[in-house]
PDB file of N, CA and C in Angstrom:
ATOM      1  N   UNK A   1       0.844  -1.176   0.000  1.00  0.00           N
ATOM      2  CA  UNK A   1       0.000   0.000   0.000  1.00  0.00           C
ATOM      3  C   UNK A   1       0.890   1.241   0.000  1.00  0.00           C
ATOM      4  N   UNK A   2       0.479   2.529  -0.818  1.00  0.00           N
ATOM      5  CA  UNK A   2       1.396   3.549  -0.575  1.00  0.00           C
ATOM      6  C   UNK A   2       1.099   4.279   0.640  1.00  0.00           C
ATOM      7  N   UNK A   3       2.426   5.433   0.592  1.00  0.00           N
ATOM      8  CA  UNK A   3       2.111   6.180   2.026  1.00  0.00           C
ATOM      9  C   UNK A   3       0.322   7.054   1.976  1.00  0.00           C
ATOM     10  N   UNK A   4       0.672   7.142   0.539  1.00  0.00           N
ATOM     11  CA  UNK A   4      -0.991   8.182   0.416  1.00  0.00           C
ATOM     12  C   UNK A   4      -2.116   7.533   0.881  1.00  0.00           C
ATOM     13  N   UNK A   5      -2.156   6.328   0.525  1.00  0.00           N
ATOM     14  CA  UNK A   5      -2.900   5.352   0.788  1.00  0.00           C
ATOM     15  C   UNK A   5      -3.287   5.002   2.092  1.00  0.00           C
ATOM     16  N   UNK A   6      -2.579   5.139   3.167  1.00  0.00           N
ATOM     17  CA  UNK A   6      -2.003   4.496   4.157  1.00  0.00           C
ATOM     18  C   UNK A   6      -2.813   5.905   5.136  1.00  0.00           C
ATOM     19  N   UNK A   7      -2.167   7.040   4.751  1.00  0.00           N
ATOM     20  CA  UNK A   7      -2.615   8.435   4.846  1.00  0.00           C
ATOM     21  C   UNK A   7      -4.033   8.566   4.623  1.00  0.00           C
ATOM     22  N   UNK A   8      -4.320   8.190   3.954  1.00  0.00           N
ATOM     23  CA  UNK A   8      -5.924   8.247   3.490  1.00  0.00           C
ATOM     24  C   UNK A   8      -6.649   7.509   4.769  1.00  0.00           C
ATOM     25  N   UNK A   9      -6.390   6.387   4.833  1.00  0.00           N
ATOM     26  CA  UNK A   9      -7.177   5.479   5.372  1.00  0.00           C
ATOM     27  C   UNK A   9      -6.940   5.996   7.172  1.00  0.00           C
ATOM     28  N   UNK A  10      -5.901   6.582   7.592  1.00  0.00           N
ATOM     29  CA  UNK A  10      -5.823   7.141   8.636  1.00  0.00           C
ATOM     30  C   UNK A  10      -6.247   8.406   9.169  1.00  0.00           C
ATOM     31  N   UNK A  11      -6.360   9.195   8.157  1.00  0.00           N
ATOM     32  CA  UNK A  11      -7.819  10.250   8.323  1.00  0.00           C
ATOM     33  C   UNK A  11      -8.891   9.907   8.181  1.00  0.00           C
ATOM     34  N   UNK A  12      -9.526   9.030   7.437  1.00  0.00           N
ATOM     35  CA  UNK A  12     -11.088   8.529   8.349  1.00  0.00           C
ATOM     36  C   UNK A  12     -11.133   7.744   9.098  1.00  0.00           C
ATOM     37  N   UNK A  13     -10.037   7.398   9.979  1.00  0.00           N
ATOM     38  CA  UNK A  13     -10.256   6.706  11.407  1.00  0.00           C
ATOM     39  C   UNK A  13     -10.142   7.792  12.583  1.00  0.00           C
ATOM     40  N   UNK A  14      -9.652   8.739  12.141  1.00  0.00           N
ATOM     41  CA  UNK A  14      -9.543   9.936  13.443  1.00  0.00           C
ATOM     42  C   UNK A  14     -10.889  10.551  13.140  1.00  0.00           C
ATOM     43  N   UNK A  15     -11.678  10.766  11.629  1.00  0.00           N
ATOM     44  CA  UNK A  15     -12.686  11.314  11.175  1.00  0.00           C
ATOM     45  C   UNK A  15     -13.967  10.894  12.449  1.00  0.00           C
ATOM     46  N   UNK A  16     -13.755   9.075  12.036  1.00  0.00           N
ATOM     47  CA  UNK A  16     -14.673   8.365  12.448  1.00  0.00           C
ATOM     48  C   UNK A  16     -15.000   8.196  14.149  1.00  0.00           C
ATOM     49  N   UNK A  17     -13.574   8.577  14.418  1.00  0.00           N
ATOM     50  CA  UNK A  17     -13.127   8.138  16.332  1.00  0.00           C
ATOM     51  C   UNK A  17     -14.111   9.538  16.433  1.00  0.00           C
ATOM     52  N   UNK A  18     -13.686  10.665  16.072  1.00  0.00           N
ATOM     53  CA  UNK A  18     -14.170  11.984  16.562  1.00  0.00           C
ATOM     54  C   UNK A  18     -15.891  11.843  16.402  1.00  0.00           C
ATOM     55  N   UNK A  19     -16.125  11.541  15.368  1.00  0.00           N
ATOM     56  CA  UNK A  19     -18.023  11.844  15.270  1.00  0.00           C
ATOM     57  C   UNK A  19     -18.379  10.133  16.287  1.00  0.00           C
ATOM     58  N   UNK A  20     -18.032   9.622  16.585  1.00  0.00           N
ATOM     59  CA  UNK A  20     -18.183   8.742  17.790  1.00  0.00           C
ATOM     60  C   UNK A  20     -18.240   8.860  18.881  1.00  0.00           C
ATOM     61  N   UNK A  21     -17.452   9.958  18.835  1.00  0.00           N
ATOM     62  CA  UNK A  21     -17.272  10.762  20.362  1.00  0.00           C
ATOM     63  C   UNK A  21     -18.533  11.934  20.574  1.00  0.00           C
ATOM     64  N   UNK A  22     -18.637  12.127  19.542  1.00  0.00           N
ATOM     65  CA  UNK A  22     -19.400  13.313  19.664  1.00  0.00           C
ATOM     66  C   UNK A  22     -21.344  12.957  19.614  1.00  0.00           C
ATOM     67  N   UNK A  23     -20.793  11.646  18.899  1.00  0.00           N
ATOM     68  CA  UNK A  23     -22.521  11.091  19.378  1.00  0.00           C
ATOM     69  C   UNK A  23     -22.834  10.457  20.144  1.00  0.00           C
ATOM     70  N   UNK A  24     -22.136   9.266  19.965  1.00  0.00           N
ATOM     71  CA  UNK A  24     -22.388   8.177  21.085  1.00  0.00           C
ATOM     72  C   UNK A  24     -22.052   7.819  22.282  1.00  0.00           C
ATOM     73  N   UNK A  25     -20.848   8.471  22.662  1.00  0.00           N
ATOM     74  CA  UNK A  25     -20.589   8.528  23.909  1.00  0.00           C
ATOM     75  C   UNK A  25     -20.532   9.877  24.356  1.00  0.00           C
ATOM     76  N   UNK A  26     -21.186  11.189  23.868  1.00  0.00           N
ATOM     77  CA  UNK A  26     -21.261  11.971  24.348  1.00  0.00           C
ATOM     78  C   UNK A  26     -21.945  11.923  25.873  1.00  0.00           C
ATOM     79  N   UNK A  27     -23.100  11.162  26.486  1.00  0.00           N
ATOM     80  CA  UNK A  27     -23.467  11.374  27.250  1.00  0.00           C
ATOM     81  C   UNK A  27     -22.012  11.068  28.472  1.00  0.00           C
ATOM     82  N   UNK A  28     -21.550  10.078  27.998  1.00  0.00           N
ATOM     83  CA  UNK A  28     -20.120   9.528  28.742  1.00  0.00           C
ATOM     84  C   UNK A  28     -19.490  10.574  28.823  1.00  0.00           C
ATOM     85  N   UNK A  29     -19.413  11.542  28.247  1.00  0.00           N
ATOM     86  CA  UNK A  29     -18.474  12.611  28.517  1.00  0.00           C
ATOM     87  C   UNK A  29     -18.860  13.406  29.252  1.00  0.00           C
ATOM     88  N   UNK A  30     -20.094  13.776  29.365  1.00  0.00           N
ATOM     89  CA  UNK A  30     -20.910  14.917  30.108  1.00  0.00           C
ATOM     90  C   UNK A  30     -20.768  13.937  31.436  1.00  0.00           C
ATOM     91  N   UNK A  31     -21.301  13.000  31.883  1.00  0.00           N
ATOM     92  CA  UNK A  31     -20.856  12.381  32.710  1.00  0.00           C
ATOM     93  C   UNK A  31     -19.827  11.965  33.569  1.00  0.00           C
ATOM     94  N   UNK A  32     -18.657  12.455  32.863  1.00  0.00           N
ATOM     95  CA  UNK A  32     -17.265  12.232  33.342  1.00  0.00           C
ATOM     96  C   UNK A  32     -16.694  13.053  33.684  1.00  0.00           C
ATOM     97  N   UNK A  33     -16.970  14.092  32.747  1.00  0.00           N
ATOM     98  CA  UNK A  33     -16.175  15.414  32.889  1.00  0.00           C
ATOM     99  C   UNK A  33     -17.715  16.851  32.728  1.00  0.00           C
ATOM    100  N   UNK A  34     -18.143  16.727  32.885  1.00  0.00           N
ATOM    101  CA  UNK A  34     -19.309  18.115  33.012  1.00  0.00           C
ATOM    102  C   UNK A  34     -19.743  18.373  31.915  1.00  0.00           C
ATOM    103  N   UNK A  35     -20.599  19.232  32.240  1.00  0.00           N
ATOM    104  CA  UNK A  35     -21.802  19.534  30.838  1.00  0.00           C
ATOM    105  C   UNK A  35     -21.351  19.620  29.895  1.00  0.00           C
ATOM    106  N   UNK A  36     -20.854  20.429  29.387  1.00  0.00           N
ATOM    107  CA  UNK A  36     -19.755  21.385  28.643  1.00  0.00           C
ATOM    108  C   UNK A  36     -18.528  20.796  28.041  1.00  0.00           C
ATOM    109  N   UNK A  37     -18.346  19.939  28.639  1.00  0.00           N
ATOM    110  CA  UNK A  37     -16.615  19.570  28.185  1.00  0.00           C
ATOM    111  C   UNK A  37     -16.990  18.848  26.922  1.00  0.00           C
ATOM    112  N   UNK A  38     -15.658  18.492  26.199  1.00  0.00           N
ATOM    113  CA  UNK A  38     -15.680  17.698  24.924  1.00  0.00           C
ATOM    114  C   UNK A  38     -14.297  16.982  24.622  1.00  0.00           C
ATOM    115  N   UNK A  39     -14.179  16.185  23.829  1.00  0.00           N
ATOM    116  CA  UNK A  39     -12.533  15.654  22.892  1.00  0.00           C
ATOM    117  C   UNK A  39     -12.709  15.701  21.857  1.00  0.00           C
ATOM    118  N   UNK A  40     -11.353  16.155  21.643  1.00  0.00           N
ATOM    119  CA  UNK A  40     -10.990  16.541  20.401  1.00  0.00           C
ATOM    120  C   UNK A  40     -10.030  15.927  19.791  1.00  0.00           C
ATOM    121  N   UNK A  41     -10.166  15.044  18.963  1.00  0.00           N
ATOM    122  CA  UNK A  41      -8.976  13.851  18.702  1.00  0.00           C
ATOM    123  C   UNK A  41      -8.128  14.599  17.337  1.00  0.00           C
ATOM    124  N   UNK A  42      -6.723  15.263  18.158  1.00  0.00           N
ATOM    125  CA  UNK A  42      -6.261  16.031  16.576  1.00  0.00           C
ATOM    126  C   UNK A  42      -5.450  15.271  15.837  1.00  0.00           C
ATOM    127  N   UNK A  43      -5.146  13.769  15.970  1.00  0.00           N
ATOM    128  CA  UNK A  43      -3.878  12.963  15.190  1.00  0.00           C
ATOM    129  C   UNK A  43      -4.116  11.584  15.737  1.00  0.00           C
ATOM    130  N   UNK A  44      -4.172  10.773  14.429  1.00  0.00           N
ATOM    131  CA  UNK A  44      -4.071   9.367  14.580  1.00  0.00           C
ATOM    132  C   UNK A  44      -3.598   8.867  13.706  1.00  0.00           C
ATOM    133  N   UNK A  45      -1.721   8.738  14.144  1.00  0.00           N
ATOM    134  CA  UNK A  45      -0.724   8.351  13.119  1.00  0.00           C
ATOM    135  C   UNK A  45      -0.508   6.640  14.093  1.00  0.00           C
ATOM    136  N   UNK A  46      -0.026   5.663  12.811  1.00  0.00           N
ATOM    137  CA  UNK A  46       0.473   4.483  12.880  1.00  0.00           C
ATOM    138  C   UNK A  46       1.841   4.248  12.674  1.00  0.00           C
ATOM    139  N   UNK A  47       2.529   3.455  13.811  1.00  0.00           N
ATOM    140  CA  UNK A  47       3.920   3.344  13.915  1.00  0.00           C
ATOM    141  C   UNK A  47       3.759   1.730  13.224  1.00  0.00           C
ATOM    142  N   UNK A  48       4.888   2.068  12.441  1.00  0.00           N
ATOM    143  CA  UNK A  48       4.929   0.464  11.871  1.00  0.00           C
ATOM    144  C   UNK A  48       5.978  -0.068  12.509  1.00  0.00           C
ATOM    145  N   UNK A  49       6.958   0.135  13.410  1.00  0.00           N
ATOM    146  CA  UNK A  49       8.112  -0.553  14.065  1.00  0.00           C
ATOM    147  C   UNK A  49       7.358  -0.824  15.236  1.00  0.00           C
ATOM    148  N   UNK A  50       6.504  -0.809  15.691  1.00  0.00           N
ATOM    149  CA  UNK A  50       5.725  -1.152  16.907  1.00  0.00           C
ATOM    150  C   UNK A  50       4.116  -1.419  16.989  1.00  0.00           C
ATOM    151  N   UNK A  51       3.955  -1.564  15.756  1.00  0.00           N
ATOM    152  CA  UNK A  51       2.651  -1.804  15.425  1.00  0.00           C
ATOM    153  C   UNK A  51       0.990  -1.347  16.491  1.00  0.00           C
ATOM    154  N   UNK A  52       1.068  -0.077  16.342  1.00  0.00           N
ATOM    155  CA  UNK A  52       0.228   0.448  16.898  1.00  0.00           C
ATOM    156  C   UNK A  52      -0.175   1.448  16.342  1.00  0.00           C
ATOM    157  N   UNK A  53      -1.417   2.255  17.085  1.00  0.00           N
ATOM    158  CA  UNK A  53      -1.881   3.628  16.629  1.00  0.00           C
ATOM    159  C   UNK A  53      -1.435   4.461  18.068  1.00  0.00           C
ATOM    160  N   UNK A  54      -0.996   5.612  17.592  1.00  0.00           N
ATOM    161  CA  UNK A  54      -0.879   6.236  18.349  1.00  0.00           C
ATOM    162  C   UNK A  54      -1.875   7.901  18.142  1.00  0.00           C
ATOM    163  N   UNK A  55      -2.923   7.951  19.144  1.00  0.00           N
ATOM    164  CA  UNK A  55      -4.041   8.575  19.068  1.00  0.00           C
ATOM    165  C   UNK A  55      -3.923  10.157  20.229  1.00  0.00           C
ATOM    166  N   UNK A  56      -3.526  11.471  19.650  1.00  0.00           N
ATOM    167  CA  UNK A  56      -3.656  12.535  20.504  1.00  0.00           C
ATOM    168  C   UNK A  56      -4.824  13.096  20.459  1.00  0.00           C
ATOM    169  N   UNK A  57      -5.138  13.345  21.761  1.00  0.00           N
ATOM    170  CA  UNK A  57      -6.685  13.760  21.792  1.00  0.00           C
ATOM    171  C   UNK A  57      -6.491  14.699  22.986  1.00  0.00           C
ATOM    172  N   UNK A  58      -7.299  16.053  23.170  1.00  0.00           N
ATOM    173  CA  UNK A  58      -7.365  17.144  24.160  1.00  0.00           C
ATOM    174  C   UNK A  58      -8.813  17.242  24.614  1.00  0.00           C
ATOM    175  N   UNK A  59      -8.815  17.253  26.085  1.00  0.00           N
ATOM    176  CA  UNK A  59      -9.761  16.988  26.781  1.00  0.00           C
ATOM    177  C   UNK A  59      -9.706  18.238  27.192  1.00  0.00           C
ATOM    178  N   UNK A  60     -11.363  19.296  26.755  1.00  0.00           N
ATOM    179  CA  UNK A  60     -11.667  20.313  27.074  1.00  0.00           C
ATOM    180  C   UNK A  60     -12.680  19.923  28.290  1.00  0.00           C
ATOM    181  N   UNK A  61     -12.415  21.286  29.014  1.00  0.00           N
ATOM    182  CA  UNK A  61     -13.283  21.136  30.495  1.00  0.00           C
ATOM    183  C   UNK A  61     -13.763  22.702  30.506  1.00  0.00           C
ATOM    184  N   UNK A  62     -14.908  22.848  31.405  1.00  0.00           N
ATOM    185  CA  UNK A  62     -15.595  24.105  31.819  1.00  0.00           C
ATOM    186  C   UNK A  62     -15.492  24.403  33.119  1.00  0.00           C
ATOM    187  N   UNK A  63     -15.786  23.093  33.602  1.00  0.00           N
ATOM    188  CA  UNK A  63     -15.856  22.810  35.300  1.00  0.00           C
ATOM    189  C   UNK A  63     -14.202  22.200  35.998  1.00  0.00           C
ATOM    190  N   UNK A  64     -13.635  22.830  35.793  1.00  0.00           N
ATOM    191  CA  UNK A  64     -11.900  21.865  36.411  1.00  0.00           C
ATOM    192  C   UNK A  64     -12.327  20.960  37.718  1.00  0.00           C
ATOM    193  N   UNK A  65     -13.330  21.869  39.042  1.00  0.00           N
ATOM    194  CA  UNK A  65     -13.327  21.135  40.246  1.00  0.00           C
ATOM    195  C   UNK A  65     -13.796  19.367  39.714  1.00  0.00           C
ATOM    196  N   UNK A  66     -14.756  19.602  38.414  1.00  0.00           N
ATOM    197  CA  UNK A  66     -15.880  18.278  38.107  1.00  0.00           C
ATOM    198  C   UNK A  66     -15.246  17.381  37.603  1.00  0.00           C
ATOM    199  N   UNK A  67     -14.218  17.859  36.710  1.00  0.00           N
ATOM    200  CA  UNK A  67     -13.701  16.810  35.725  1.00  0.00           C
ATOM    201  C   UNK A  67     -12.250  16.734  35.867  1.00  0.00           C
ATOM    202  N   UNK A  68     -11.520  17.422  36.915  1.00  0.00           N
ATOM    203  CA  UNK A  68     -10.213  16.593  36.513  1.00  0.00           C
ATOM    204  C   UNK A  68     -10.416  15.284  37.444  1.00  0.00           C
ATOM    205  N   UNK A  69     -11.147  14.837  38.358  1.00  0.00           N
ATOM    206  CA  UNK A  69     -10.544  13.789  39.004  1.00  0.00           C
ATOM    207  C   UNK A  69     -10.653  12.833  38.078  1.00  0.00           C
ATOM    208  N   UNK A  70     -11.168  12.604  37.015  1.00  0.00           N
ATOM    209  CA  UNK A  70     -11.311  11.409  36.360  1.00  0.00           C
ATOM    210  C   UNK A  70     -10.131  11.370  35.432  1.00  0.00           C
ATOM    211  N   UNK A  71      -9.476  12.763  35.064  1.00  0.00           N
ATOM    212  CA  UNK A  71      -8.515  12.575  34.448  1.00  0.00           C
ATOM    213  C   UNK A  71      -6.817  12.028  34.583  1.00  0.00           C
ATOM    214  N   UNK A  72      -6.258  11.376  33.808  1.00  0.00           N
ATOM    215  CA  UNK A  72      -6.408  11.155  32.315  1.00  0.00           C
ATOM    216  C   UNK A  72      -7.100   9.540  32.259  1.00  0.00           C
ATOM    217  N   UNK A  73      -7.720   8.974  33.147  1.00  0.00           N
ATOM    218  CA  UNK A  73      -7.943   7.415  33.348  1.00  0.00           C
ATOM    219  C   UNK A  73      -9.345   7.529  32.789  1.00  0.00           C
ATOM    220  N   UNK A  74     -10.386   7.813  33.212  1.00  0.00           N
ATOM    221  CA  UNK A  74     -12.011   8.460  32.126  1.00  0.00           C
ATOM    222  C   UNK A  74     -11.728   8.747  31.168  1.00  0.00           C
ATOM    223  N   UNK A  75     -10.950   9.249  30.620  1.00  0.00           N
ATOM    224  CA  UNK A  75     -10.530   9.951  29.095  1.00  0.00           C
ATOM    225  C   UNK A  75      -9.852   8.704  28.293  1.00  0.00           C
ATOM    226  N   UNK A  76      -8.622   7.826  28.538  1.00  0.00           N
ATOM    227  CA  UNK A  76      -8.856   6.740  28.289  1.00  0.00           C
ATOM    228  C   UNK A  76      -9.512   5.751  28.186  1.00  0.00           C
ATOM    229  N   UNK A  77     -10.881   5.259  29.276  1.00  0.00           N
ATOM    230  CA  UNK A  77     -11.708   4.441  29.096  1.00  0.00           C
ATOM    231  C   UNK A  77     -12.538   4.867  27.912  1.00  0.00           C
ATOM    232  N   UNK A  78     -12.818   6.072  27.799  1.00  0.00           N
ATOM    233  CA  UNK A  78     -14.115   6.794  26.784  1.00  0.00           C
ATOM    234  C   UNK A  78     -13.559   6.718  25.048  1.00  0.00           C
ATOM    235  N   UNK A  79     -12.038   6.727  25.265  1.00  0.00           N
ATOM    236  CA  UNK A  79     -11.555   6.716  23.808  1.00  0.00           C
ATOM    237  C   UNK A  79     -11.365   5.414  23.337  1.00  0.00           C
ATOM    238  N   UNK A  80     -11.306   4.268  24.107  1.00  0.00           N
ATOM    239  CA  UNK A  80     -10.868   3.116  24.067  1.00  0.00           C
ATOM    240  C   UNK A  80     -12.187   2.485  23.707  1.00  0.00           C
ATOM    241  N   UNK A  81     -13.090   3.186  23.858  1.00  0.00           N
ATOM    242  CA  UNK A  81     -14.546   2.190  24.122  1.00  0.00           C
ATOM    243  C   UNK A  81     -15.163   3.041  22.288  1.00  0.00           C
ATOM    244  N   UNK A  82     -14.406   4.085  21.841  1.00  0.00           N
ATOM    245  CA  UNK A  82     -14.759   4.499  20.531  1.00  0.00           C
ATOM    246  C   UNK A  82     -14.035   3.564  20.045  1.00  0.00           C
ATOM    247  N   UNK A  83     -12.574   3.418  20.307  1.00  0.00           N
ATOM    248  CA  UNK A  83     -11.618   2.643  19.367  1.00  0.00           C
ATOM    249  C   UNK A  83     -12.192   1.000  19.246  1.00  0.00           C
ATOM    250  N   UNK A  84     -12.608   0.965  20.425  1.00  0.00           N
ATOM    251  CA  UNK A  84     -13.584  -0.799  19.782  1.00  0.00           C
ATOM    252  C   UNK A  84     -14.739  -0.607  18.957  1.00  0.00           C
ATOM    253  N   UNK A  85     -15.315   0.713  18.854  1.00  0.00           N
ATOM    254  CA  UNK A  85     -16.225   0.508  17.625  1.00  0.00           C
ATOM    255  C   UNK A  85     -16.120   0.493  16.268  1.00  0.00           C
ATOM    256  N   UNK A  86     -14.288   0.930  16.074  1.00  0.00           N
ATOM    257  CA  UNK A  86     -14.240   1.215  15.174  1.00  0.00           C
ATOM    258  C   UNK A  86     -13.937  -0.533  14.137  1.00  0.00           C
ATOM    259  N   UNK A  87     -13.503  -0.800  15.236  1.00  0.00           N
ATOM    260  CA  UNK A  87     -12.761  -2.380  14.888  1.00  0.00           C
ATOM    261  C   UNK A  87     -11.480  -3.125  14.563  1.00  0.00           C
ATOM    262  N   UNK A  88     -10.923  -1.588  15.004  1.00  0.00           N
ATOM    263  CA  UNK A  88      -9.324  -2.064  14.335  1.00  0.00           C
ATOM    264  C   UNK A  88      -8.284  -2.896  16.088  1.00  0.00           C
ATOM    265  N   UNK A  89      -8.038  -4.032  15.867  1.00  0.00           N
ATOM    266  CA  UNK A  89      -7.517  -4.961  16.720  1.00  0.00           C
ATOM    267  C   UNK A  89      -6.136  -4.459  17.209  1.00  0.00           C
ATOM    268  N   UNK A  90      -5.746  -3.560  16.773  1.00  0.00           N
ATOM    269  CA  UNK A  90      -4.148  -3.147  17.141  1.00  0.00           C
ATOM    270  C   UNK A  90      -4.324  -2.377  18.099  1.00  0.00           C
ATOM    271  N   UNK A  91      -3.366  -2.366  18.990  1.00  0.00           N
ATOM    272  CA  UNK A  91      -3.334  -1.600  20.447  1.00  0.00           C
ATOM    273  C   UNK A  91      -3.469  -0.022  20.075  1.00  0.00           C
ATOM    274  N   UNK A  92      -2.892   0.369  20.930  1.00  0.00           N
ATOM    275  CA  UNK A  92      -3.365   2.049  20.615  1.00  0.00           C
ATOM    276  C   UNK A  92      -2.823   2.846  21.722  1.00  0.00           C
ATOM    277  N   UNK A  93      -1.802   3.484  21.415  1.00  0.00           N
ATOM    278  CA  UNK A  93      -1.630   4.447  22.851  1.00  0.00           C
ATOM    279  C   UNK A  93      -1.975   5.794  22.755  1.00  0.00           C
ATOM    280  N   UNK A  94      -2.362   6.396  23.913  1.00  0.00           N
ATOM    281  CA  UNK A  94      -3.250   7.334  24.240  1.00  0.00           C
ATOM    282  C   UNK A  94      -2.133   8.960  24.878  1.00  0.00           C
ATOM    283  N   UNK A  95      -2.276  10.100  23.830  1.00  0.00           N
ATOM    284  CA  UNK A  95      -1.583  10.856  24.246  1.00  0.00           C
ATOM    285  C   UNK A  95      -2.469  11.785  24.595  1.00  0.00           C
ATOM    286  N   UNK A  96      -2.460  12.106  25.916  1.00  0.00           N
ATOM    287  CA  UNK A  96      -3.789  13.229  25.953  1.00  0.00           C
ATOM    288  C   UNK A  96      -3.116  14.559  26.539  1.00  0.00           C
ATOM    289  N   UNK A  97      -4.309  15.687  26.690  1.00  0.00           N
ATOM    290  CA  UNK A  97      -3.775  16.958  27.343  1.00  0.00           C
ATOM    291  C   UNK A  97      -5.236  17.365  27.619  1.00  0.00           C
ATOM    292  N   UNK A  98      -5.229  18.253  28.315  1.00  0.00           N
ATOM    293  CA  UNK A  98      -6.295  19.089  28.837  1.00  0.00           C
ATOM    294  C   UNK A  98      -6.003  20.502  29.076  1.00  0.00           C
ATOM    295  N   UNK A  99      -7.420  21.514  28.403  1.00  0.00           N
ATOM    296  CA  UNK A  99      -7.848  22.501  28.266  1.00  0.00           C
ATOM    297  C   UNK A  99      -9.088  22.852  29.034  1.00  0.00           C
ATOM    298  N   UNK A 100      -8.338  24.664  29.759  1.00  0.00           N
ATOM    299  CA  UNK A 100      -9.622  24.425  30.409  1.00  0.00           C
ATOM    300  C   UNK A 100     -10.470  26.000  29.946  1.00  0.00           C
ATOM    301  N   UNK A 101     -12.337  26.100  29.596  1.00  0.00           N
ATOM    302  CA  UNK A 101     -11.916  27.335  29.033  1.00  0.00           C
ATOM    303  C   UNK A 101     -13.285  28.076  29.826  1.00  0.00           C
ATOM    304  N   UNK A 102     -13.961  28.846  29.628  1.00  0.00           N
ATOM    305  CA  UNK A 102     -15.114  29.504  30.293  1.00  0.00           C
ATOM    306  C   UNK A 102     -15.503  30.569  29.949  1.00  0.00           C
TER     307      UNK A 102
END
């Protein structure tokens, strides 16, 4: 497969992770982290010497007192539970950050 190729197919898996997030486990998020908050998954590049995805995603908050205790361990469960819908069997490590805004 070429790199374009390869490229291609890895922007509609960050496409797909993000509108997953934003529908279906949205209530999971409001739940975890407060009304308001959201993720924002900006990069989902594949290492081929270690065969994984490696997935950065920024966890916006409104409420800091509400939602950091769950962080970064809620923010992993919630992305992990998109990444099984998507179906891809390869591990996946999780680079996150948090924003907080009001």
């Amino acid at each position: 497969m070429s790199i374009l190729g390869l490229l291609f197919i890895i922007m509609k898996k960050r496409k797909f992770l993000q509108r997953i997030l934003d529908t279906t486990l949205k209530s999971n998020i409001k739940k975890f982290f407060g009304e308001k908050s959201f993720i924002k998954i900006s990069n989902v590049s594949y290492v081929r010497s270690q065969d994984i995805h490696i997935i950065n995603a920024t966890l916006y908050l409104y409420d800091i007192e509400g939602g950091m205790p769950l962080y970064p361990d809620g923010l992993d469960v919630i992305i992990k539970q998109a990444w099984d819908v998507i179906g891809d069997k390869k591990p996946i490590r999780i680079h996150s950050s948090v924003d907080v805004f009001s």
